[in-house]
N, C-alpha and C. Protein backbone atom coordinates (compact mmCIF):
# COMPACT_ATOMS: atom_id res chain seq x y z
N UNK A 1 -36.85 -5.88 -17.99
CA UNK A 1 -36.26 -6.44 -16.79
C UNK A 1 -35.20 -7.48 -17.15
N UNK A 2 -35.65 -8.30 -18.03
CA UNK A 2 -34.80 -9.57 -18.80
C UNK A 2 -33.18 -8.88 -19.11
N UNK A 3 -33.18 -7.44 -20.06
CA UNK A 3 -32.12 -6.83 -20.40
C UNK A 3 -31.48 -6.01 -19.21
N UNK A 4 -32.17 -5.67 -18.17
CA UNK A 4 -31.12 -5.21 -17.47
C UNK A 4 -30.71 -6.50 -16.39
N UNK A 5 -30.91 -7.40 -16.42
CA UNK A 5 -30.19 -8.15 -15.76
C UNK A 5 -29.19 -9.25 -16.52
N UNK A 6 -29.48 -9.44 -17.91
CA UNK A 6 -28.42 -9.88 -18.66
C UNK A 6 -27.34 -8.65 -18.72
N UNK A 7 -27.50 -7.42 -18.47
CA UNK A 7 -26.35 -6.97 -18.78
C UNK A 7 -25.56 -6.79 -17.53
N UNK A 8 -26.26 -7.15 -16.00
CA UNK A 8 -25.80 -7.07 -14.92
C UNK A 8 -25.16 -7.95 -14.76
N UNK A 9 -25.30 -9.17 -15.19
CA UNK A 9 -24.35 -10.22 -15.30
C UNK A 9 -23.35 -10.03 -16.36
N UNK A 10 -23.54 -9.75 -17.44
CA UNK A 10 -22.15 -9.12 -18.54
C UNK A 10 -21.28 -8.26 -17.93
N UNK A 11 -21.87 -7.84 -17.35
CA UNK A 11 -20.86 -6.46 -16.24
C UNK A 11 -19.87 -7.39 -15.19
N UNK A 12 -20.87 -8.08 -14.53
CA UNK A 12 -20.47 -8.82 -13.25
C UNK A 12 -19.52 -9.89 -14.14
N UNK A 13 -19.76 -10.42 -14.97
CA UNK A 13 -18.89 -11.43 -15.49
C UNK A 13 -17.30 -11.01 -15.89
N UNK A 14 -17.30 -9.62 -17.22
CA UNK A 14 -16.14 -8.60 -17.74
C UNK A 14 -16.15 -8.39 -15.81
N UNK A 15 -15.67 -8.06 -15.09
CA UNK A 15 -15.26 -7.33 -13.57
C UNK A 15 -14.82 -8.98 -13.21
N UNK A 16 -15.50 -9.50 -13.28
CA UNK A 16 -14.77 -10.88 -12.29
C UNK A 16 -13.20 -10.98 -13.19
N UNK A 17 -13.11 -11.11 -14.96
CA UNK A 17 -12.60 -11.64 -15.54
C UNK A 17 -11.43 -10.72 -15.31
N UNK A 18 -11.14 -9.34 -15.06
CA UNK A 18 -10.63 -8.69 -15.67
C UNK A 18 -9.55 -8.52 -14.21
N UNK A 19 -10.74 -8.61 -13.12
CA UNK A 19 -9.19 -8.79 -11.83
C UNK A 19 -9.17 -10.29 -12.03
N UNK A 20 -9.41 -10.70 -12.40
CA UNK A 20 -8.94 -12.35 -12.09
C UNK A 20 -7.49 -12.40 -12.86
N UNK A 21 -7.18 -12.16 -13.87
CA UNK A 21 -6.58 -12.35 -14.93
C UNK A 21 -5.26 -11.13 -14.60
N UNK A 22 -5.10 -10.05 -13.62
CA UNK A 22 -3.91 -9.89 -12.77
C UNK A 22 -3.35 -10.61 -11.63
N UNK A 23 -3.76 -11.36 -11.31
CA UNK A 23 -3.83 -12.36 -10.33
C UNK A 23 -2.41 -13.03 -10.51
N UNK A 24 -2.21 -13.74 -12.27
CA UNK A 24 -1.56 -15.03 -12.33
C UNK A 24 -0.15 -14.10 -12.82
N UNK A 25 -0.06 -12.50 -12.66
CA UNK A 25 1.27 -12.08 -13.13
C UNK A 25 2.08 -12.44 -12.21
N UNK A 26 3.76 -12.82 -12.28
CA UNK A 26 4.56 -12.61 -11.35
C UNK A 26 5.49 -11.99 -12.34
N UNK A 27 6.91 -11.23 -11.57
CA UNK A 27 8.45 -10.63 -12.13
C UNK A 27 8.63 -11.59 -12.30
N UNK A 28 9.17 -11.89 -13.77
CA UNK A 28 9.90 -12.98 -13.82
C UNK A 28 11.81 -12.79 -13.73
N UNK A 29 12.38 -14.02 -13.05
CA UNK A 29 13.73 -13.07 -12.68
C UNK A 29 14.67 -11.98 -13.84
N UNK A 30 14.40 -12.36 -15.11
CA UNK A 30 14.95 -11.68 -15.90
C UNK A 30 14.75 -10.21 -16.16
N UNK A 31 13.39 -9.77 -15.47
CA UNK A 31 12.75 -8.65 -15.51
C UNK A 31 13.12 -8.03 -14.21
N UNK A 32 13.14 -8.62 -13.46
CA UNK A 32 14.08 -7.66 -11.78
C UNK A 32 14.48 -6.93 -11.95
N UNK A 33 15.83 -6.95 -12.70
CA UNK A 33 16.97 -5.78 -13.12
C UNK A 33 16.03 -4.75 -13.64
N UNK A 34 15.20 -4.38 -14.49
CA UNK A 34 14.49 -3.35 -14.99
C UNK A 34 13.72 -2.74 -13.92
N UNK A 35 13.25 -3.56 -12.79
CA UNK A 35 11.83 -2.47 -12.03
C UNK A 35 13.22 -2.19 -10.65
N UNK A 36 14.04 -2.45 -10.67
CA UNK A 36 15.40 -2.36 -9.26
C UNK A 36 15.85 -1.24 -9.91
N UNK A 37 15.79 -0.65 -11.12
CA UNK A 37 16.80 1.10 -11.48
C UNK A 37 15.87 2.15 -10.65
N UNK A 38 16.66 2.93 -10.00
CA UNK A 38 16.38 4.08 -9.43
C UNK A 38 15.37 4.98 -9.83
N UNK A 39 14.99 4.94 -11.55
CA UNK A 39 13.98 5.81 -11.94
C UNK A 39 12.24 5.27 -11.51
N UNK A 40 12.56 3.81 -11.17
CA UNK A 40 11.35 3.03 -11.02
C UNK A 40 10.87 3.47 -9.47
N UNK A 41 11.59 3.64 -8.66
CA UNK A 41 11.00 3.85 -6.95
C UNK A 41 9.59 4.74 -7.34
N UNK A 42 9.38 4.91 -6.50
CA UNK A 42 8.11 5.64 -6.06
C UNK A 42 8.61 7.02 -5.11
N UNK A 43 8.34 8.14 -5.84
CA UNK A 43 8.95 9.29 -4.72
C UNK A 43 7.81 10.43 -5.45
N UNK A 44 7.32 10.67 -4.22
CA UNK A 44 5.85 11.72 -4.56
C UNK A 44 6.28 13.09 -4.35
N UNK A 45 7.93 13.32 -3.62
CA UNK A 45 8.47 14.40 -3.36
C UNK A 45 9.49 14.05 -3.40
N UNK A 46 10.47 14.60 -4.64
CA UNK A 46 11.56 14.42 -5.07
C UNK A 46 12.95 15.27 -3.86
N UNK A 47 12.36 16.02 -3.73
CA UNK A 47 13.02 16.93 -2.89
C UNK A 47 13.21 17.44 -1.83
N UNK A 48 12.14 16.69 -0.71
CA UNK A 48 11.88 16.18 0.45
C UNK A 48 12.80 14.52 0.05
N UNK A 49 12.82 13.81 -0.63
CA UNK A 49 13.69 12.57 -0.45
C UNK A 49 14.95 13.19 -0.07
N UNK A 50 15.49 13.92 -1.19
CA UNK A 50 17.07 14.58 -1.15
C UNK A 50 17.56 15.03 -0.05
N UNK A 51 16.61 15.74 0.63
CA UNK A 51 17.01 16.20 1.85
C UNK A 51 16.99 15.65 3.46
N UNK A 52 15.79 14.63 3.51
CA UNK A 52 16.07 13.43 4.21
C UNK A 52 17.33 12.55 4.09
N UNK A 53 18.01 11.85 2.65
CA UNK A 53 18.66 11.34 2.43
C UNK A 53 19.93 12.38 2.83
N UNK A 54 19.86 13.50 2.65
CA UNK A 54 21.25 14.31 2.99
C UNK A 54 21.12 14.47 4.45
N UNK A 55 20.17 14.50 5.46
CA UNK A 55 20.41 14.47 6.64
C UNK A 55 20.82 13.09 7.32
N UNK A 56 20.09 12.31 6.91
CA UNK A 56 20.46 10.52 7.33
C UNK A 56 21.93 10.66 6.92
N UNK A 57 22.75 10.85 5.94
CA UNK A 57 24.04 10.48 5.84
C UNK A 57 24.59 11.37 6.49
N UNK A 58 24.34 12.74 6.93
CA UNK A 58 25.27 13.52 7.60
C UNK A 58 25.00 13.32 9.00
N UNK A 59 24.43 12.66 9.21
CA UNK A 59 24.17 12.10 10.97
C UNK A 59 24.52 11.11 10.90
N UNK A 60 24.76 9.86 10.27
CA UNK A 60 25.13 8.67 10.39
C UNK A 60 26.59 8.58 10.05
N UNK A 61 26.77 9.53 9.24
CA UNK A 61 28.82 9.82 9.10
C UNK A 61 29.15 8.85 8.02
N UNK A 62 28.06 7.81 7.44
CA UNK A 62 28.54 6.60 6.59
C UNK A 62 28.32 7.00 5.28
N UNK A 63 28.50 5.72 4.43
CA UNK A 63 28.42 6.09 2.80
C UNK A 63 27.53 4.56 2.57
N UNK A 64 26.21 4.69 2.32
CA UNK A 64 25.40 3.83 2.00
C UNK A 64 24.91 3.63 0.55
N UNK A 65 25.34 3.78 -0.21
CA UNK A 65 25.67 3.90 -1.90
C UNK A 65 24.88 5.31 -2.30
N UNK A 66 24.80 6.24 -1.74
CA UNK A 66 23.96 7.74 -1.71
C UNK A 66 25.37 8.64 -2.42
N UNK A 67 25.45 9.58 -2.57
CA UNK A 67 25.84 10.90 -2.85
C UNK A 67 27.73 10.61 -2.17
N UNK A 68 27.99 11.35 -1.21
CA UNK A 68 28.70 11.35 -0.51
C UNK A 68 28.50 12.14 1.34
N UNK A 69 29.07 11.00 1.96
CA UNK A 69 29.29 11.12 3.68
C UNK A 69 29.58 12.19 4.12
N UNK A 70 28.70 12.55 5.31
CA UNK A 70 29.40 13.55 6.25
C UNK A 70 30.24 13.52 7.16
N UNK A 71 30.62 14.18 7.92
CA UNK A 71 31.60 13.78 9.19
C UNK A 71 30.06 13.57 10.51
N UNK A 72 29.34 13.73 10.51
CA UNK A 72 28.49 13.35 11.36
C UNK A 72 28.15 15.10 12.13
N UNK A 73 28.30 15.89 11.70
CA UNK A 73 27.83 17.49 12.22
C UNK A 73 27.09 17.92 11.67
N UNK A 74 26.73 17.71 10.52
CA UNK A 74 25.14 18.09 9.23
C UNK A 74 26.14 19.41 9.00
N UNK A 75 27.05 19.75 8.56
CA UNK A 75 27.88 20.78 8.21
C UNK A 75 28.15 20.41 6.81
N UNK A 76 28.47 19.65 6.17
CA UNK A 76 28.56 19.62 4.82
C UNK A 76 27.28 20.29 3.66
């Protein structure tokens, strides 16, 4: 009984320590520039983005630093 509750606390202790100790990370500003490049986003469908992003600009007619603008007819 003695050993399984020393190790329930070794457990409970390693688990407290181990989220505690992500806690105190922050970006530091020099590191920004690295997680802000385009390969870093999060996109679970590469190809569903592309094609959202190609309809948003061909309905909006603008150039929002994407690909290139439509005239606003989704014809391009």
């Amino acid at each position: 009984m003695k050993t399984r509750r020393a190790v329930g606390v070794i457990l409970l202790a390693a688990a407290a320590a181990s989220l505690s100790s992500c806690a105190a990370m922050s970006v530091k500003p020099w590191d920004r520039d690295l997680l802000a490049q385009p390969k870093m986003r999060f996109q679970p469908l590469p190809m569903v983005h592309a094609v959202d992003n190609h309809i948003y600009f061909s309905k909006e007619g603008s150039m929002g630093g994407d690909d290139v603008s439509g005239g606003g007819c989704g014809c391009n």
